[in-house]
PDB file of N, CA and C in Angstrom:
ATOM      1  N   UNK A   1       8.053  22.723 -13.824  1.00  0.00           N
ATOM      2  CA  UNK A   1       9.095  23.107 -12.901  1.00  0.00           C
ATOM      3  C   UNK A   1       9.340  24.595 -13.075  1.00  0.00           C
ATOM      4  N   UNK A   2       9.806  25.440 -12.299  1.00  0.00           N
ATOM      5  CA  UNK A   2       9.592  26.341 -11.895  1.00  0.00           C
ATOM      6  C   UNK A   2      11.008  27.231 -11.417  1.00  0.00           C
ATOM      7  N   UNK A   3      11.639  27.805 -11.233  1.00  0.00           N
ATOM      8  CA  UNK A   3      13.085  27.876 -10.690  1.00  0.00           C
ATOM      9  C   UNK A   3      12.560  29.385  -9.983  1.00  0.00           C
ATOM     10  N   UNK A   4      12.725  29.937  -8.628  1.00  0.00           N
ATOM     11  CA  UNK A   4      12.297  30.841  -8.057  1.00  0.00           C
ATOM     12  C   UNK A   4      13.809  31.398  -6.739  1.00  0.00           C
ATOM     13  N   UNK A   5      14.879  31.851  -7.812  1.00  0.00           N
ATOM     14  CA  UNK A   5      15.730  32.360  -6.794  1.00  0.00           C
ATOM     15  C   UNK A   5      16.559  30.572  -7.359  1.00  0.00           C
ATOM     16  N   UNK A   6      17.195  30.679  -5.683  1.00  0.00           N
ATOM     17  CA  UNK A   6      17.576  29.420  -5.893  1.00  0.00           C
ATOM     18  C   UNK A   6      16.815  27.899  -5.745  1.00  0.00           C
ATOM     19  N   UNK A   7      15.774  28.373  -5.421  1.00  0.00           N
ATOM     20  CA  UNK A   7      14.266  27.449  -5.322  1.00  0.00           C
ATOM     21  C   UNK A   7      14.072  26.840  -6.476  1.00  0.00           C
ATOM     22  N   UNK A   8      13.809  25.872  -6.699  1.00  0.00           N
ATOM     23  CA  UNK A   8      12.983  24.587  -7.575  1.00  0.00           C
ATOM     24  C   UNK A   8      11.689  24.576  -7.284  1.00  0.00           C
ATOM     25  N   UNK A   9      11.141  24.758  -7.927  1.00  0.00           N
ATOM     26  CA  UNK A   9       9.833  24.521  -7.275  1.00  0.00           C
ATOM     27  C   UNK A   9       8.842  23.070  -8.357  1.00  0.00           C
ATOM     28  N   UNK A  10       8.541  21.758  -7.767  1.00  0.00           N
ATOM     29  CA  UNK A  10       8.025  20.930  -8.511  1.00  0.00           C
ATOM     30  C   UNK A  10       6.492  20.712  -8.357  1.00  0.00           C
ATOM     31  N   UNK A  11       5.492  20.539  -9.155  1.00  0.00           N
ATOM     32  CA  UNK A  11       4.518  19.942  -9.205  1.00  0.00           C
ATOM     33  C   UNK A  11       4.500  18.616  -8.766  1.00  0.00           C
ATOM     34  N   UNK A  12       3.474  17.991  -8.143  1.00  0.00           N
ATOM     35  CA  UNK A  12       3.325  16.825  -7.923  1.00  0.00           C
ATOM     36  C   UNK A  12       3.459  15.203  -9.112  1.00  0.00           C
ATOM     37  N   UNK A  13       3.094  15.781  -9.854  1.00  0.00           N
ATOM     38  CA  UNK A  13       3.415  14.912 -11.114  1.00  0.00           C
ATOM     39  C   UNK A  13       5.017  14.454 -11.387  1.00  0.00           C
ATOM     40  N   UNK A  14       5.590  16.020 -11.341  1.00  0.00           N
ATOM     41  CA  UNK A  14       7.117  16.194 -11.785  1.00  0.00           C
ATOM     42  C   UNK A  14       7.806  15.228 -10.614  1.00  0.00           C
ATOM     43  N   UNK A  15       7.297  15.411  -9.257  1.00  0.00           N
ATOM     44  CA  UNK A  15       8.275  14.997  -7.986  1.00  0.00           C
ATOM     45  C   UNK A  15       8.401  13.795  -7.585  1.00  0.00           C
ATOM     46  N   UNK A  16       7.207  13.337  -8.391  1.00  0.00           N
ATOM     47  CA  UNK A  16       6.924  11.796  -8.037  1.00  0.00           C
ATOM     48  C   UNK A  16       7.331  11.195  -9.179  1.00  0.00           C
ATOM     49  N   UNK A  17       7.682  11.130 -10.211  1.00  0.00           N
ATOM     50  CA  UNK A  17       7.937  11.036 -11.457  1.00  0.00           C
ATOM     51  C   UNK A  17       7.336  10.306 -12.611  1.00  0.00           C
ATOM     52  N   UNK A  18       6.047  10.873 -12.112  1.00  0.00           N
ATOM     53  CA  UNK A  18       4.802   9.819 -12.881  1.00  0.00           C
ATOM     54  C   UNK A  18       3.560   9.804 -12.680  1.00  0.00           C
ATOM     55  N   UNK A  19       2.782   9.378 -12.828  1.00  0.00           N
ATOM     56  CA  UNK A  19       1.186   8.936 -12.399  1.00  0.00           C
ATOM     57  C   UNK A  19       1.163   8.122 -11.371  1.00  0.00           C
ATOM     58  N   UNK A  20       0.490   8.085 -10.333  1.00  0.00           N
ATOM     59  CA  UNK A  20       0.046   6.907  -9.156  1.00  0.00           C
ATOM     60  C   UNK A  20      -1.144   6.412  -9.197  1.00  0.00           C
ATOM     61  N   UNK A  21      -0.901   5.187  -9.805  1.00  0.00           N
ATOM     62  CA  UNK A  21      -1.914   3.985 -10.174  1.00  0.00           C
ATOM     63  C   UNK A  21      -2.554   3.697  -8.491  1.00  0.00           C
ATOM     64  N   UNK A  22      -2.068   3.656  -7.594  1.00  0.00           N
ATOM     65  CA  UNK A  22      -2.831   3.202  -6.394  1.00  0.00           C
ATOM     66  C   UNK A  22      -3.033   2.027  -5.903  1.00  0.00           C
ATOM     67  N   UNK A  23      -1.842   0.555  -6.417  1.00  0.00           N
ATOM     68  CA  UNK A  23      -1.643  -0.529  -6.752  1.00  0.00           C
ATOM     69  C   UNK A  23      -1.068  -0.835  -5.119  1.00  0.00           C
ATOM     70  N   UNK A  24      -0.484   0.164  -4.539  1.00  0.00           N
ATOM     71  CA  UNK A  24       0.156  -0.032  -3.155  1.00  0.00           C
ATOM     72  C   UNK A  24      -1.659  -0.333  -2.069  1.00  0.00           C
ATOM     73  N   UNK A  25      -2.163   0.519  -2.398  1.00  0.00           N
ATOM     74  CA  UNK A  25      -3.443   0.558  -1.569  1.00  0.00           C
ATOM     75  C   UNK A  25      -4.418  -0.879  -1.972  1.00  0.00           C
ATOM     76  N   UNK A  26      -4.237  -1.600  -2.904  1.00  0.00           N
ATOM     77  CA  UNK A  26      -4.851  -2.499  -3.463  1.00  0.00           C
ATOM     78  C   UNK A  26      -4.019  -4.047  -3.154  1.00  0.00           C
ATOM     79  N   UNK A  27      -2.780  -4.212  -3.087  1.00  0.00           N
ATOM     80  CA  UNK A  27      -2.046  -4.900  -2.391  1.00  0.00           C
ATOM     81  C   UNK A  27      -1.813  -4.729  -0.803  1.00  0.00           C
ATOM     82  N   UNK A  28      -1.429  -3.857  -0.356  1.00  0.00           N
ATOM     83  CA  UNK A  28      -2.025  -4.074   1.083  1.00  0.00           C
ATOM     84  C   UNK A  28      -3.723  -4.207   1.787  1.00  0.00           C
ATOM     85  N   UNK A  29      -4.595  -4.065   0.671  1.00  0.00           N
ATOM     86  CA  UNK A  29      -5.721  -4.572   1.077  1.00  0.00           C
ATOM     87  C   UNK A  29      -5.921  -5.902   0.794  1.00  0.00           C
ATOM     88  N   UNK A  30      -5.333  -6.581  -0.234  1.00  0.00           N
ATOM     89  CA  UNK A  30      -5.404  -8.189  -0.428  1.00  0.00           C
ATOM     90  C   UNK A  30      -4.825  -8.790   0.480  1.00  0.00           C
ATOM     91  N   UNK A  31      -3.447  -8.262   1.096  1.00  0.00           N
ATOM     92  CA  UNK A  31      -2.655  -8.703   2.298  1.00  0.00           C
ATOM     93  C   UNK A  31      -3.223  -8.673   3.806  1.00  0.00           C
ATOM     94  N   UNK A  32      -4.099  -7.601   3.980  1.00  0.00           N
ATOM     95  CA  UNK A  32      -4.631  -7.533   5.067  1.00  0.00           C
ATOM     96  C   UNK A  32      -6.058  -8.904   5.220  1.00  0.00           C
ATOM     97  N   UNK A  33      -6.600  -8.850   4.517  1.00  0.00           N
ATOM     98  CA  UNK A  33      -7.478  -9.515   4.331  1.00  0.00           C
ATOM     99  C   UNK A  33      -7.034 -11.319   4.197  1.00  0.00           C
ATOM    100  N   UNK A  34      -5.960 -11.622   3.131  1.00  0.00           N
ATOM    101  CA  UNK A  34      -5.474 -12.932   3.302  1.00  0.00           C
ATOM    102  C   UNK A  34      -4.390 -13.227   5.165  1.00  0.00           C
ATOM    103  N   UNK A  35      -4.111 -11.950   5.789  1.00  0.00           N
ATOM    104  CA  UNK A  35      -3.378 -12.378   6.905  1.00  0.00           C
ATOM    105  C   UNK A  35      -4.956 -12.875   7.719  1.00  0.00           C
ATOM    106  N   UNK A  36      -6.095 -12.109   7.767  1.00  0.00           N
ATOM    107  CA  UNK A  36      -7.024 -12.558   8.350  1.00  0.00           C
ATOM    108  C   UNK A  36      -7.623 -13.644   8.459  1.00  0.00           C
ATOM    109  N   UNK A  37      -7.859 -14.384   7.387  1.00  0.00           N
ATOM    110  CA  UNK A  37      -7.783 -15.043   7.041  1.00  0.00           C
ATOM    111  C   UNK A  37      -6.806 -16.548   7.310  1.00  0.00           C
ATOM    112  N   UNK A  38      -5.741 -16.237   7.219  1.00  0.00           N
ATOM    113  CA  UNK A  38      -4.759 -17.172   7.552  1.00  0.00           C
ATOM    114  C   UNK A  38      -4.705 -17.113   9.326  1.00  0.00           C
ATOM    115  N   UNK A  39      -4.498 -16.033   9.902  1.00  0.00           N
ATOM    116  CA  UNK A  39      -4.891 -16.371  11.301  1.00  0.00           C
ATOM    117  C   UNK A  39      -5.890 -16.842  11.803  1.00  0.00           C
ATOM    118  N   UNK A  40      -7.313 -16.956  11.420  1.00  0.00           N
ATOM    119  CA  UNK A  40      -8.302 -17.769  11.606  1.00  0.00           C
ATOM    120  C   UNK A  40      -8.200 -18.832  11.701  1.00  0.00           C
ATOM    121  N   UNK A  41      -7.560 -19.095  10.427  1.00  0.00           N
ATOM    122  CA  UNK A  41      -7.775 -20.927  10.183  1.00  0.00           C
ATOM    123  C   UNK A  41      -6.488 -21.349  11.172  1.00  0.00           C
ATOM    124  N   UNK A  42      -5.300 -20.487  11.618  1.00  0.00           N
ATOM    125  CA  UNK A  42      -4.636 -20.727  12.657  1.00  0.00           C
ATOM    126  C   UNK A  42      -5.428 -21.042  13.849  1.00  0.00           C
ATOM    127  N   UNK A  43      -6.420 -20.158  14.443  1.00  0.00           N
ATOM    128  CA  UNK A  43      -7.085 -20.783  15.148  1.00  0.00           C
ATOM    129  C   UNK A  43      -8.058 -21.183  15.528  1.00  0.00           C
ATOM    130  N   UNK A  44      -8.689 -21.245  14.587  1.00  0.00           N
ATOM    131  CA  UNK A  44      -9.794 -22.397  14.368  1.00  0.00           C
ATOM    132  C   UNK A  44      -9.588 -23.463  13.929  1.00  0.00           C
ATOM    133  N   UNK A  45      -8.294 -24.249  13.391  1.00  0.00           N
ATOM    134  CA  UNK A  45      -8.168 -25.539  13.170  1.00  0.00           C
ATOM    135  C   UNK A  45      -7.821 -26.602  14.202  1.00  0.00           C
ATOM    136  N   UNK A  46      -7.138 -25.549  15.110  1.00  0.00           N
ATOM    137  CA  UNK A  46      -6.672 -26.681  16.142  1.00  0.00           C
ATOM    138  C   UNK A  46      -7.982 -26.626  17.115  1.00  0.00           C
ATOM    139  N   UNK A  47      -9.015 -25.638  17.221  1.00  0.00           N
ATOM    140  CA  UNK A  47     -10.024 -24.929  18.426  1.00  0.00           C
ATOM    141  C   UNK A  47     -11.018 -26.719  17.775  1.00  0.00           C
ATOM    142  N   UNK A  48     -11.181 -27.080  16.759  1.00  0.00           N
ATOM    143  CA  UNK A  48     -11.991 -28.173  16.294  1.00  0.00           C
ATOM    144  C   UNK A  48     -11.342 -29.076  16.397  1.00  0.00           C
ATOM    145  N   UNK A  49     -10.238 -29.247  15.862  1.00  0.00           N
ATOM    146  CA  UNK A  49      -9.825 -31.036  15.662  1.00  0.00           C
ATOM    147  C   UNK A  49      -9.001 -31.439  17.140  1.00  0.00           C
ATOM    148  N   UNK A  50      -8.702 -30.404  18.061  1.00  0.00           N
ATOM    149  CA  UNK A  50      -7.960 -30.577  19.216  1.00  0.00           C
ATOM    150  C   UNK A  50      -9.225 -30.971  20.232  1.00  0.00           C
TER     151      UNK A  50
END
C-alpha cells in the first residue's frame, strides 16, 4: 500500500484481501454442465415414455 497525497493506492493482492483460488470458475462450470444435463433428461424423458 502506498499513500500518494490523499490517494491510497492498493495492489491487487492487498484489495482483494487474499489469493484467488478460482473455485467460483470451477463451480459454475459443474453447475452449468449438471443444469444441462438435468434439462435433457427433462426432455427426453417424457419425448420416450410419452
Amino acid at each position: 500500500m502506498e499513500k500518494i497525497g490523499d490517494e491510497v493506492h492498493l495492489n491487487e493482492e492487498e484489495a482483494t484481501g487474499g489469493s484467488k483460488p478460482h473455485v467460483m470458475r470451477w463451480v459454475l462450470g459443474v453447475s452449468l454442465v449438471l443444469i444441462v444435463i438435468a434439462m435433457s433428461l427433462v426432455w427426453l424423458i417424457p419425448s420416450i415414455f410419452g
